[in-house]
Protein backbone atom coordinates (compact mmCIF):
# COMPACT_ATOMS: atom_id res chain seq x y z
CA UNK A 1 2.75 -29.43 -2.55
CA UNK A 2 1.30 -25.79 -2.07
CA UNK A 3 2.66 -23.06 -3.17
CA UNK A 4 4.41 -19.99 -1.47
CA UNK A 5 2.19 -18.08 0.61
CA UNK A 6 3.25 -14.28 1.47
CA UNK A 7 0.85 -12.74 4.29
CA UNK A 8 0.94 -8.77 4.35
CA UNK A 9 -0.03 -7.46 7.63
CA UNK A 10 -1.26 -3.51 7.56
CA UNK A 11 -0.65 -2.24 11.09
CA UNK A 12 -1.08 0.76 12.94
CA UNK A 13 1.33 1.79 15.94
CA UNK A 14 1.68 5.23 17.96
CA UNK A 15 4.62 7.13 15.92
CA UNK A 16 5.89 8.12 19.55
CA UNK A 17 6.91 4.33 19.61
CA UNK A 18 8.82 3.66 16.97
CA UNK A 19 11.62 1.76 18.95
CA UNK A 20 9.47 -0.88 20.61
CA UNK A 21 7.88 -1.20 17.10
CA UNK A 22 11.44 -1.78 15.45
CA UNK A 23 11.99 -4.61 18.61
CA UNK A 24 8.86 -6.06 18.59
CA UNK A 25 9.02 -6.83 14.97
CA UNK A 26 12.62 -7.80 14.96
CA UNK A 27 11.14 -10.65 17.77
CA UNK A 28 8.69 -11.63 15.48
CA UNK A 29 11.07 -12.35 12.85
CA UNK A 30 13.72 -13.97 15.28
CA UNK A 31 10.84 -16.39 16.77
CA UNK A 32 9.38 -17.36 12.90
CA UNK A 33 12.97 -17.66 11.35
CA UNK A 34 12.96 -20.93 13.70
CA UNK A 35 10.30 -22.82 11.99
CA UNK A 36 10.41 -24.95 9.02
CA UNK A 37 9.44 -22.96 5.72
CA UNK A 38 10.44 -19.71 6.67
CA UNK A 39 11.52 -17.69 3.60
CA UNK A 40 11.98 -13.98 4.83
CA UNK A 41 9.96 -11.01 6.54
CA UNK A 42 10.44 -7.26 5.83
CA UNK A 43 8.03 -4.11 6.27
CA UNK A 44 7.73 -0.77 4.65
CA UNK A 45 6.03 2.72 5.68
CA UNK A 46 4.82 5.28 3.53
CA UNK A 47 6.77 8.23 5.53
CA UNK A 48 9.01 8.33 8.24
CA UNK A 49 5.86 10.37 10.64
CA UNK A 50 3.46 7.77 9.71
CA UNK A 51 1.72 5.43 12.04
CA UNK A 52 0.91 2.64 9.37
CA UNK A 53 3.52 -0.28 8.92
CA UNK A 54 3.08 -2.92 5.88
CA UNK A 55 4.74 -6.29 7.46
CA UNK A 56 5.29 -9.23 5.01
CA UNK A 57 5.93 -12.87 5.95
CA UNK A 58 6.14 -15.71 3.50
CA UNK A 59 6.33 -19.28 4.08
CA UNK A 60 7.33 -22.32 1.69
CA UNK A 61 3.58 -23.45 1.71
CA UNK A 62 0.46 -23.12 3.43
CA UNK A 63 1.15 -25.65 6.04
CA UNK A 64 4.28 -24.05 7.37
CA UNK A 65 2.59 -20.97 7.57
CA UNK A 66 -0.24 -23.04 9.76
CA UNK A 67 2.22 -23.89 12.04
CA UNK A 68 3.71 -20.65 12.60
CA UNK A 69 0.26 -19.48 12.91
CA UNK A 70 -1.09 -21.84 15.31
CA UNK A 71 2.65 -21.84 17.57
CA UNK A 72 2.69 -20.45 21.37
CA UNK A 73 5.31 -18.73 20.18
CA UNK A 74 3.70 -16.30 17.75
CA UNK A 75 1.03 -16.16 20.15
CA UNK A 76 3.23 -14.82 22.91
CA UNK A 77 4.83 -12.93 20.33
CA UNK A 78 1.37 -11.04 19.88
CA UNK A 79 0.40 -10.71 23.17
CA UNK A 80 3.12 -8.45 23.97
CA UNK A 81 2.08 -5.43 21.55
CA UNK A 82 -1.87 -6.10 23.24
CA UNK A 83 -2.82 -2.38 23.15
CA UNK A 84 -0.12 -0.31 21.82
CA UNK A 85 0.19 -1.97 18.04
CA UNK A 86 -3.62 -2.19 15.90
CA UNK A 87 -3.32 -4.70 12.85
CA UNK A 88 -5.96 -3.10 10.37
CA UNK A 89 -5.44 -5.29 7.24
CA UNK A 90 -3.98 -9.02 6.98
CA UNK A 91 -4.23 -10.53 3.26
CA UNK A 92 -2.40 -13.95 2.27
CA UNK A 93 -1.29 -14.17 -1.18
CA UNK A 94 0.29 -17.14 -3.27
CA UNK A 95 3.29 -17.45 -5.60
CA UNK A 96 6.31 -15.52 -6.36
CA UNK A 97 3.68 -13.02 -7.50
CA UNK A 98 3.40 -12.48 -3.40
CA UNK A 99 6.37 -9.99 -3.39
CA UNK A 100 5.99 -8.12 -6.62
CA UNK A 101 3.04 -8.47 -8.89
CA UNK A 102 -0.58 -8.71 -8.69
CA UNK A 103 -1.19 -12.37 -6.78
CA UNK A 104 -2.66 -15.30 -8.40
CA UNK A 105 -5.13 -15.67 -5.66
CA UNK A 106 -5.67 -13.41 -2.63
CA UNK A 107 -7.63 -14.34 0.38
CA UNK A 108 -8.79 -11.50 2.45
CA UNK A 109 -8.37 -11.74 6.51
CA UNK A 110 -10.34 -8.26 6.66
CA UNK A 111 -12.76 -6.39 4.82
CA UNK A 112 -11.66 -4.96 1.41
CA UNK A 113 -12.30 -0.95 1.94
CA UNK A 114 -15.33 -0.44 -0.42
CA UNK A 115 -14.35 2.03 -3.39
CA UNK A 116 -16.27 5.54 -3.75
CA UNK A 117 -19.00 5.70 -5.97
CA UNK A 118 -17.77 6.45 -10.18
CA UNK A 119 -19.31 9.20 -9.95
CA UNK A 120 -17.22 10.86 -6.94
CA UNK A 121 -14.48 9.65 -8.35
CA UNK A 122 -15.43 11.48 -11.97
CA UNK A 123 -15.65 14.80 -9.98
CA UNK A 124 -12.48 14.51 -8.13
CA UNK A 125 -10.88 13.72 -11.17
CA UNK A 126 -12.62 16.69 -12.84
CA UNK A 127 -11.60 19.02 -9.77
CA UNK A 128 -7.93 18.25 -10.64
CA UNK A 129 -7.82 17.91 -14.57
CA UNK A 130 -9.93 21.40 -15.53
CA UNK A 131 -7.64 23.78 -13.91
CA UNK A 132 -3.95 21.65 -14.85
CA UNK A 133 -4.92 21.33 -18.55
CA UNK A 134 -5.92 25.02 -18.36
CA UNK A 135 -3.02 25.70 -17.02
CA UNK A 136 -0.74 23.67 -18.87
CA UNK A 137 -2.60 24.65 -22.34
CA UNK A 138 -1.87 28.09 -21.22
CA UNK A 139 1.73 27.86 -20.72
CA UNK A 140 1.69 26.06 -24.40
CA UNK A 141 -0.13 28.53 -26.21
CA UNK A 142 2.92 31.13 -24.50
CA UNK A 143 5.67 29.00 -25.17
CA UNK A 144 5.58 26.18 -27.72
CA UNK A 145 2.68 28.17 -29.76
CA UNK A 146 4.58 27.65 -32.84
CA UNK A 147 5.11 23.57 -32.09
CA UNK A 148 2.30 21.31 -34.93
CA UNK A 149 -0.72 19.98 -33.30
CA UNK A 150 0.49 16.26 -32.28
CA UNK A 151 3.87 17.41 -30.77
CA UNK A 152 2.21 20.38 -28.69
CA UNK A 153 -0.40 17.91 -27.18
CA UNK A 154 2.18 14.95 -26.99
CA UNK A 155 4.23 17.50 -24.58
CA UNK A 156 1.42 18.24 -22.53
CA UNK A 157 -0.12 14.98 -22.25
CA UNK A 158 3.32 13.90 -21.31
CA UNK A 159 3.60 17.02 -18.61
CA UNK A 160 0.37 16.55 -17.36
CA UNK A 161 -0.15 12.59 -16.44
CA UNK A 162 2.60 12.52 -13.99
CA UNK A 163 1.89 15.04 -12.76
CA UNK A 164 -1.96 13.79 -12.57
CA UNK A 165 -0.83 10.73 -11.11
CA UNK A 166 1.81 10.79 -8.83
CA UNK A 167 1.34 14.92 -7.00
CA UNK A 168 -2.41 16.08 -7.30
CA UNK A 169 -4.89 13.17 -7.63
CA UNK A 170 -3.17 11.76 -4.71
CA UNK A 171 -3.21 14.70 -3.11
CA UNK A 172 -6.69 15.78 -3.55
CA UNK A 173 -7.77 12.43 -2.73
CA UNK A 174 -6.38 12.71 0.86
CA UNK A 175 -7.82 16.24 0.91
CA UNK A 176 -11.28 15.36 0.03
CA UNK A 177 -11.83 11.54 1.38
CA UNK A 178 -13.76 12.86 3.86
CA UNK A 179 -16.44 12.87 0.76
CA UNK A 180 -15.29 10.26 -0.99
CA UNK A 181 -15.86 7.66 1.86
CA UNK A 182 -18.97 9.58 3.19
């Protein structure tokens, strides 16, 4: 017997039409809660204004996925967003791991976006960290002057990684991916 498989489906939909999104995958769902081995769907956005839905499915094993796969009615099913709904990523993964930690196996449907060269990433990286530990080495030196060595920098270094991160490297990765990916 196989185990779980979880399929996450990385689509892309005109924000404008959010409603037939919200129908159209509440269809899906309806039509694959009616085969054997069905164990849940859900999706997730990253913002309410963006255009990019994550859709999981998972099935009991790989052969009741096969049959939703193969079924006229998941054909039908994607027939009807032909044109207005772009699926961009599709990845199957096995095991409970499918839903919350890094998979035991992944297979691939589409091509793994290649990563930017170390050495972009080094000077992004650099681009964000100079002027934050200036800064935050700054405010130190004008606040918490009188603080020992290792609880100064244990402040910092605890000020300074969120903030790394979680706000500007993701930030200044958006901002400069037009390099990054070049």
């Amino acid at each position: 017997m196989s185990a779980p498989v979880t399929v996450s489906v990385t689509r892309h939909i005109d924000p404008s039409q959010e409603t037939e999104m919200r129908a159209w995958v509440q269809a899906g769902t309806s039509l694959a809660e009616n085969f054997d081995g069905f164990l849940g769907s859900g999706w997730v956005r990253p913002s309410q204004e963006s255009p990019e839905w994550h859709m999981l499915y998972r099935f009991a094993d790989a052969e009741s996925l096969a049959r939703w796969e193969a079924s006229p009615q998941r054909a039908w099913w994607l027939e009807a967003a032909q044109g207005r709904i772009e699926s961009t990523r599709t990845e199957r993964r096995t095991g409970i791991e499918g839903w919350f930690d890094e998979p035991s196996s992944v297979e691939s449907l589409t091509p793994t976006p290649i990563p930017p060269p170390r050495w972009k990433q080094m000077a992004v990286i650099y681009m964000v960290f100079l002027p934050l530990s200036l800064t935050a080495n700054w405010v130190a030196s004008h606040t918490i002057a009188g603080w020992s060595l290792v609880p100064r920098v244990v402040l910092v270094t605890t000020i300074m990684t969120p903030l790394m991160t979680y706000v500007f490297l993701p930030w200044v990765t958006r901002k400069m991916a037009w390099w990054l990916h070049r």
